[in-house]
N, C-alpha and C. Protein backbone atom coordinates (compact mmCIF):
# COMPACT_ATOMS: atom_id res chain seq x y z
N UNK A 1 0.85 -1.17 0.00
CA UNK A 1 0.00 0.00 0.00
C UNK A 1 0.89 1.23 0.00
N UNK A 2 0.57 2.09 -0.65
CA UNK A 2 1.33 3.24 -0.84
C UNK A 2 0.52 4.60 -0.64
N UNK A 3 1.52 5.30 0.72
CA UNK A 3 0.21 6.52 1.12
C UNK A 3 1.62 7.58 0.52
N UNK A 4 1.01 8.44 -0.19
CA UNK A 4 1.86 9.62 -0.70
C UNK A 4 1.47 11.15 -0.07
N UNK A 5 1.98 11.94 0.09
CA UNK A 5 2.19 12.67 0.89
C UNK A 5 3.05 13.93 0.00
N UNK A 6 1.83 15.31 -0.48
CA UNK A 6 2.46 16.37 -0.76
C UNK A 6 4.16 16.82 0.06
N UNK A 7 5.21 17.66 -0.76
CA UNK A 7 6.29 18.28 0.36
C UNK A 7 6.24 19.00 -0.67
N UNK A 8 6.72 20.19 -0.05
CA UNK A 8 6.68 21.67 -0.75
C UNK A 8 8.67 22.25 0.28
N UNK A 9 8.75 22.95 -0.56
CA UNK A 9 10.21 24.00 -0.26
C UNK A 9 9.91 24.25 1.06
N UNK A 10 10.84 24.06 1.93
CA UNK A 10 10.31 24.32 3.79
C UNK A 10 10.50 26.17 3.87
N UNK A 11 11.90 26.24 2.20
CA UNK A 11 12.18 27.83 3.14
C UNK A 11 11.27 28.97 1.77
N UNK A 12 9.96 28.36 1.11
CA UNK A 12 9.37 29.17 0.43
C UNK A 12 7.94 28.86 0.30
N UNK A 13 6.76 29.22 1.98
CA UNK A 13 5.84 28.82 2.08
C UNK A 13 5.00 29.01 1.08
N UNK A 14 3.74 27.91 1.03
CA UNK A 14 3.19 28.40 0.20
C UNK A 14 2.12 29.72 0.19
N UNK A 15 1.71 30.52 -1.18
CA UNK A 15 1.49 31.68 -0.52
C UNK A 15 -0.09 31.07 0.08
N UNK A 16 -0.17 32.24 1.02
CA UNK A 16 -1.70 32.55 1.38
C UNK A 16 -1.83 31.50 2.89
N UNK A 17 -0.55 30.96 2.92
CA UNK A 17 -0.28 29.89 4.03
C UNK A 17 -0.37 30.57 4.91
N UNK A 18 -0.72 29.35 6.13
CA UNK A 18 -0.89 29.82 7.50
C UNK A 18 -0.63 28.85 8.45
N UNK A 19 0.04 28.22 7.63
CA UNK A 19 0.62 26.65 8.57
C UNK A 19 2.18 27.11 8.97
N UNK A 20 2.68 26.29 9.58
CA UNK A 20 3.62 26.12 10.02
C UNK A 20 4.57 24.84 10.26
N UNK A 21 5.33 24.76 9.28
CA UNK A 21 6.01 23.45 8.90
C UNK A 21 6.51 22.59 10.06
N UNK A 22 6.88 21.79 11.00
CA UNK A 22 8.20 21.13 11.73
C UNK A 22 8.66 20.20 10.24
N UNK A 23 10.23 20.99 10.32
CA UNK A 23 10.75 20.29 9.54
C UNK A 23 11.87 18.89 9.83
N UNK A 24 12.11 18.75 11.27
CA UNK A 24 12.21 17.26 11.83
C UNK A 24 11.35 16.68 12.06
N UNK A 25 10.31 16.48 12.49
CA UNK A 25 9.30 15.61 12.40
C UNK A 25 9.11 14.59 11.45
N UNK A 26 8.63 13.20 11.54
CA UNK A 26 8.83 12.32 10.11
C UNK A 26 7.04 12.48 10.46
N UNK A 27 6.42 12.51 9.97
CA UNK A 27 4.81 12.62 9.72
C UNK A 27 4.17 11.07 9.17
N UNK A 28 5.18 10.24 9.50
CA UNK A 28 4.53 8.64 9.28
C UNK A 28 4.74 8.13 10.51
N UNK A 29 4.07 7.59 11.11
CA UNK A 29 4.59 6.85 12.10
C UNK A 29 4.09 5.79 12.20
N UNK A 30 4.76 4.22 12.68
CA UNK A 30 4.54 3.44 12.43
C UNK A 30 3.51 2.27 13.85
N UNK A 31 3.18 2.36 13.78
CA UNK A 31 2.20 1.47 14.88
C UNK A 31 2.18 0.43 14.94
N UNK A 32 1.91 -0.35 14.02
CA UNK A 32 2.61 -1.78 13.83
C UNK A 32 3.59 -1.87 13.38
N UNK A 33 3.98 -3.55 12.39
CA UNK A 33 4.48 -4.13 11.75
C UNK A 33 4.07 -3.77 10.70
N UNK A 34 2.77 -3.45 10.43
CA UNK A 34 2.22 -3.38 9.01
C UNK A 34 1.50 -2.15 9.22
N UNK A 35 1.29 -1.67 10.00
CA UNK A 35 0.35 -0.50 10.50
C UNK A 35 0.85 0.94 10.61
N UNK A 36 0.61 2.19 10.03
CA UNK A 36 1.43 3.04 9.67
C UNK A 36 0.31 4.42 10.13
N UNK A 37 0.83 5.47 10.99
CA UNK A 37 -0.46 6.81 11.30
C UNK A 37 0.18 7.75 10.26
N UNK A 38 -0.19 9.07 9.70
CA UNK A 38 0.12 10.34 9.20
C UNK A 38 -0.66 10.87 10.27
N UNK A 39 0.54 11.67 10.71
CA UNK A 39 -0.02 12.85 12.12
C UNK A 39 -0.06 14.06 11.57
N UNK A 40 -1.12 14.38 12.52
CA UNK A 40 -1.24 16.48 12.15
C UNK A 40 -1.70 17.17 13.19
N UNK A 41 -1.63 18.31 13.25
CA UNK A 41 -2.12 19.04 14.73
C UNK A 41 -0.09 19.04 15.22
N UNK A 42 -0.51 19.14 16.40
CA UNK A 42 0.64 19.54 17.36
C UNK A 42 1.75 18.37 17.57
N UNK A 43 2.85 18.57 17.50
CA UNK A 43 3.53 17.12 16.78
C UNK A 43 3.68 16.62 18.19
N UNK A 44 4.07 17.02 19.44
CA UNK A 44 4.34 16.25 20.51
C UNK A 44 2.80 15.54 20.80
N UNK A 45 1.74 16.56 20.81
CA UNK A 45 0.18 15.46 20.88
C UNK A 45 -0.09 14.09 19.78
N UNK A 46 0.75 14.63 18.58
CA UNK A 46 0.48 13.35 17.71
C UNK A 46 1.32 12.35 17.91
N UNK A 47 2.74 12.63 18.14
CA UNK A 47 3.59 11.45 18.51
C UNK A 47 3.34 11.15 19.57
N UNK A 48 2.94 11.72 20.82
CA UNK A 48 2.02 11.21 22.05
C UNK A 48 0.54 10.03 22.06
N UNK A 49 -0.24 10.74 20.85
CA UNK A 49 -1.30 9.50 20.76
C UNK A 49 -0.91 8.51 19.82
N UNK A 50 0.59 8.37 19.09
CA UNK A 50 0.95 7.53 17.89
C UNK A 50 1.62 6.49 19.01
N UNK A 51 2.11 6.76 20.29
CA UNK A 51 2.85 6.06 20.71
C UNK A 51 1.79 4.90 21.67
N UNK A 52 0.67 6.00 22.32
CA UNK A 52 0.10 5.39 23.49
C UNK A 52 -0.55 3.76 22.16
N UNK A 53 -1.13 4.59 21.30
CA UNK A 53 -1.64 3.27 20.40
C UNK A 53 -0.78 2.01 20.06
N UNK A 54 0.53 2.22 19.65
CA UNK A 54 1.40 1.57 19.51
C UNK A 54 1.66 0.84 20.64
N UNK A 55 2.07 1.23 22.13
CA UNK A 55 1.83 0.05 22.32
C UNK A 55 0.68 -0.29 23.37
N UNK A 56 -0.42 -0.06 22.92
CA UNK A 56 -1.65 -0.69 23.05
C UNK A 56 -1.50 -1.81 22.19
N UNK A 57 -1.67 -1.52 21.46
CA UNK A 57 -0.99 -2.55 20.12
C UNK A 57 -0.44 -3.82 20.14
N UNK A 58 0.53 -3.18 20.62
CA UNK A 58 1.84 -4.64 21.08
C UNK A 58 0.77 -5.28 22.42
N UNK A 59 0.74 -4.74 23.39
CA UNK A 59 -0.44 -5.97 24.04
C UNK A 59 -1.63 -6.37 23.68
N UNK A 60 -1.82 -5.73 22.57
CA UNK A 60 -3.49 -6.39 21.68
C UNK A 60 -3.06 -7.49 20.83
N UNK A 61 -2.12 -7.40 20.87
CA UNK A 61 -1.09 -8.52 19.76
C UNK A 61 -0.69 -9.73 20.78
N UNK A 62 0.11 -9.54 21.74
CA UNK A 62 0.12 -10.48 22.27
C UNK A 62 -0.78 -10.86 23.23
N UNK A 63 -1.93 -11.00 23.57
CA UNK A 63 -3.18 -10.94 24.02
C UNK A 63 -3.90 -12.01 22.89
N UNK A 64 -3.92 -11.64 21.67
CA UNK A 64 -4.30 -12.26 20.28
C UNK A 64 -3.63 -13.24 19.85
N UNK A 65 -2.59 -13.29 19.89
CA UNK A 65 -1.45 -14.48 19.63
C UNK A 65 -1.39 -14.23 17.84
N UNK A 66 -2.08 -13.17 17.39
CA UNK A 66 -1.78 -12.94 16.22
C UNK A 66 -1.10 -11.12 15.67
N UNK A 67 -1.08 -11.25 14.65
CA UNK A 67 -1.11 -9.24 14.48
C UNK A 67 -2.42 -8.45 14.21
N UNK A 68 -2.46 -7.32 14.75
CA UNK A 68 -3.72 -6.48 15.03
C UNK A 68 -4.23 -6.35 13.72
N UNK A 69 -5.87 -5.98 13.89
CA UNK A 69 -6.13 -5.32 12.54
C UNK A 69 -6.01 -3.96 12.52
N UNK A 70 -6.12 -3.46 11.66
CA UNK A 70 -6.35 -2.07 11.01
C UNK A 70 -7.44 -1.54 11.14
N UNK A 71 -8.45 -2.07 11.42
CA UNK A 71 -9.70 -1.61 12.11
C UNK A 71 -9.65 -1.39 13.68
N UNK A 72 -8.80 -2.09 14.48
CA UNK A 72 -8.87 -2.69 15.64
C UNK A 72 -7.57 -1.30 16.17
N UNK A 73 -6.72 -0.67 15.10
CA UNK A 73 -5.67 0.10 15.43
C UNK A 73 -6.57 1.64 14.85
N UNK A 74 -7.21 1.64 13.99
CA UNK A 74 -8.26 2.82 13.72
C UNK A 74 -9.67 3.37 15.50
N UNK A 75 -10.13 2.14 15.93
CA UNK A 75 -10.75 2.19 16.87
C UNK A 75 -9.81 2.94 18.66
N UNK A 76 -8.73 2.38 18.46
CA UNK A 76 -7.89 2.78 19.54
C UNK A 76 -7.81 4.21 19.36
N UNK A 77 -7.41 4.41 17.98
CA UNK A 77 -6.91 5.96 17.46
C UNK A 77 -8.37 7.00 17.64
N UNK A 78 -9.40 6.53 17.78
CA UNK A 78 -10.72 7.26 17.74
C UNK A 78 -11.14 7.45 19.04
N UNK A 79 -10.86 6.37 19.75
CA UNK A 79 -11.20 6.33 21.65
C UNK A 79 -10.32 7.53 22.24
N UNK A 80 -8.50 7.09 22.14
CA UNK A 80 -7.64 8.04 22.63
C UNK A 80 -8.14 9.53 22.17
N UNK A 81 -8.53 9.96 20.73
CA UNK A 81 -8.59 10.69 20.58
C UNK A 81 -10.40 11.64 21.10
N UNK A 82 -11.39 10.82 21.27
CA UNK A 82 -12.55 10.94 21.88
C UNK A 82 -11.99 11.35 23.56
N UNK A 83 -11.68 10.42 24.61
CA UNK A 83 -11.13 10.45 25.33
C UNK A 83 -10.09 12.10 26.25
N UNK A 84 -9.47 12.29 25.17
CA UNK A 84 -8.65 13.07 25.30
C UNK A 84 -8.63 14.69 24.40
N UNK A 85 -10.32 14.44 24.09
CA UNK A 85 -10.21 15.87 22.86
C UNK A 85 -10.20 17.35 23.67
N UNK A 86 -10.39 17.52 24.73
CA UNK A 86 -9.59 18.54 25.46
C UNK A 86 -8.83 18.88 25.57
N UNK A 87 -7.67 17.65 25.64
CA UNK A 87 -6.28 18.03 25.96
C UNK A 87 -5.24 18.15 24.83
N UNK A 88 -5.67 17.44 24.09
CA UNK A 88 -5.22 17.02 22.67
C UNK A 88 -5.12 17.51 21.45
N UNK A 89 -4.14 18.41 20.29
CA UNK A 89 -4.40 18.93 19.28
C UNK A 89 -4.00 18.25 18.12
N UNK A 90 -4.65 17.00 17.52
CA UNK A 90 -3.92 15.85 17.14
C UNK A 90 -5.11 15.38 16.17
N UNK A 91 -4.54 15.10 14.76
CA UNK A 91 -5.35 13.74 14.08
C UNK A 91 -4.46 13.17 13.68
N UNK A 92 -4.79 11.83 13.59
CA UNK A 92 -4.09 10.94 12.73
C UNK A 92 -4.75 9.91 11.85
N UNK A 93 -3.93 9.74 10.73
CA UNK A 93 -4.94 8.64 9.85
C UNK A 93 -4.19 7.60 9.94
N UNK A 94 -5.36 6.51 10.04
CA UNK A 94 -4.75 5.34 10.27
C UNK A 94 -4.46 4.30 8.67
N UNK A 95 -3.36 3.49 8.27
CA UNK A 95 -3.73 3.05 7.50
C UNK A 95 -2.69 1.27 7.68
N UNK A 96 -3.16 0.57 6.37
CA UNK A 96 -2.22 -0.44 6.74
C UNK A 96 -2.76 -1.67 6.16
N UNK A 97 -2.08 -2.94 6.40
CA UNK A 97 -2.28 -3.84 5.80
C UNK A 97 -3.03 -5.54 7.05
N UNK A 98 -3.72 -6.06 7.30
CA UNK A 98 -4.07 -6.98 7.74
C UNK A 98 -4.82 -8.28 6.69
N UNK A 99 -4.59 -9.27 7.50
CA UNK A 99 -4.47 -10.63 7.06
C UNK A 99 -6.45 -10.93 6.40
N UNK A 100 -7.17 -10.29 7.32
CA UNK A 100 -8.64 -10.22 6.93
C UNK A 100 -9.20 -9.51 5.86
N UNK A 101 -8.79 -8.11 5.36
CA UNK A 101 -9.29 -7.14 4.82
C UNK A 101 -8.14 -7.00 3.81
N UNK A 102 -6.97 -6.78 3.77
CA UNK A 102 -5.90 -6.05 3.29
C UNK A 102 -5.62 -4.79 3.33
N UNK A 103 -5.07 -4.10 2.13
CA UNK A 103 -4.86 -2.59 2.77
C UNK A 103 -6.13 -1.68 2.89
N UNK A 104 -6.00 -1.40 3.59
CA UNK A 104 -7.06 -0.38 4.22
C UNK A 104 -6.88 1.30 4.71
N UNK A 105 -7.62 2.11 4.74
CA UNK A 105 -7.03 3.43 4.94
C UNK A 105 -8.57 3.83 5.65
């Protein structure tokens, strides 16, 4: 599965912009083995809810005796983020590959 992802010149915004780049940040992050977020919002809140999922993950996995789905890593990502929408300036999309469905986004 292949998620592509606009990049533009970091030092020639685009006009009419009102964003604000982090240009260390990697904006994929990986949750599984096969399971991959694109974060947005505030990068420490997104690598904060990319991580708590991740390893939720790893004990939903070994709990399962198999690897998670992509539905099952989308649902975590919707709770944390339900859960926590006060505190939190964060989306992420979930996407990825499982043994039931295949790639999924």
């Amino acid at each position: 599965m292949l998620l592509q992802l606009s990049v533009s010149n970091p030092s020639m915004p685009p006009p009419h912009s009102e964003s604000i780049v982090n240009r260390v940040m990697n904006k994929l992050s990986p949750l599984h083995d096969k399971i991959y977020c694109a974060l947005s919002g505030s990068a420490a809140d997104a690598q904060a809810m990319a991580d708590m999922v991740s390893y939720q993950l790893q004990l939903h996995s070994i709990e399962m005796g198999e690897a998670p789905r992509v539905c099952s890593a989308a649902t975590m990502v919707r709770n944390i983020s339900y859960k926590h929408k006060e505190e939190l300036s964060a989306h992420l999309i979930v996407a990825g590959w499982d043994r039931r469905k295949g790639g999924q986004v």
